[in-house]
Every structure is written in C-alpha cells, then in structure tokens.
Protein backbone atom coordinates (compact mmCIF):
# COMPACT_ATOMS: atom_id res chain seq x y z
CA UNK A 1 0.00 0.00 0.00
CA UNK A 2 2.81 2.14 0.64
CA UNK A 3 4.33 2.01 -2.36
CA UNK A 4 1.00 1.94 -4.36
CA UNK A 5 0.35 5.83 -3.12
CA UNK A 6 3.52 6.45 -4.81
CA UNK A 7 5.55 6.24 -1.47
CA UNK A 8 4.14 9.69 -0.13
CA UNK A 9 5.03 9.60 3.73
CA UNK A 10 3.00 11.11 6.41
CA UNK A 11 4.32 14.54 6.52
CA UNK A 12 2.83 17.96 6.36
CA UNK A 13 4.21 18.64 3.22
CA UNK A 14 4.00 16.66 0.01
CA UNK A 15 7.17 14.42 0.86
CA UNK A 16 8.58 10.92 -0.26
CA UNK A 17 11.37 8.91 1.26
CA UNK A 18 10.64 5.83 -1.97
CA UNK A 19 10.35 5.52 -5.52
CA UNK A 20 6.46 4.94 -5.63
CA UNK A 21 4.50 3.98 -8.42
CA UNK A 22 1.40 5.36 -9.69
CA UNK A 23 -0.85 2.77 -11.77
CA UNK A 24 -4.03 4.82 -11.68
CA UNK A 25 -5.82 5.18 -15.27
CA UNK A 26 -8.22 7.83 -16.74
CA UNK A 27 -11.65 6.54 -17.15
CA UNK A 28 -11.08 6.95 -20.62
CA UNK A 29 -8.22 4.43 -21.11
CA UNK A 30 -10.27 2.13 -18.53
CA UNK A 31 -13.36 2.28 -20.97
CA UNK A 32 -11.02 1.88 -24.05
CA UNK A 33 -9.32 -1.00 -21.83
CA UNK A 34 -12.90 -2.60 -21.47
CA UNK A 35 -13.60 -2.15 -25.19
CA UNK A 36 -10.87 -4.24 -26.03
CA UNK A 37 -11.03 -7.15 -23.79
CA UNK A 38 -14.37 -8.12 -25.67
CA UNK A 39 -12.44 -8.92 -29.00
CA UNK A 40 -9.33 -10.53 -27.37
CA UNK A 41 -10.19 -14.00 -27.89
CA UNK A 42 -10.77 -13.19 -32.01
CA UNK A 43 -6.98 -10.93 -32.47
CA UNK A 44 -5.47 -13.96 -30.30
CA UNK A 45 -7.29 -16.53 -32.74
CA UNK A 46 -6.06 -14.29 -35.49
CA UNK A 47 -2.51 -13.87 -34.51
CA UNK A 48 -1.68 -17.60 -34.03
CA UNK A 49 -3.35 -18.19 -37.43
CA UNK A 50 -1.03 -15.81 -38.85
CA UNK A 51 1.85 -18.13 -37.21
C-alpha cells in the first residue's frame, strides 16, 4: 500500500522517502481497456493463425 500511493510519507508537506508507483488510469483508457477485452479471444485466434 505504501508504495501503491507512490511512497508519499506522512508529513505535512508533500514528501517521499521511496520511488512509488502510480498505476491509476483515466476513465477513458479504462473504458477503451474494457472495449478491447471483448475482441481478445478473435486478435489472439487471429494472430496464431497468422503463425
């Protein structure tokens, strides 16, 4: 969890004693993210056809 709030520690000013990460997405990129996962299963198909 620590890390995951991009290592922010508990101080009155915005200060960080880690490299944190940030994986938070838009809702657009979640909805685009959504979009895709319903034609997976045909570009997989389609790929290992192709090799």
């Amino acid at each position: 969890m620590f890390l995951s709030t991009q290592a922010r520690d508990n101080a009155l000013h915005y200060q960080h004693s880690h490299i944190g990460y940030n994986y938070r997405m838009s809702n657009i990129v979640a909805g685009i993210g959504r979009g895709q996962m319903e034609v997976l299963n045909d570009r997989v198909e389609a790929r290992r056809k192709m090799h």
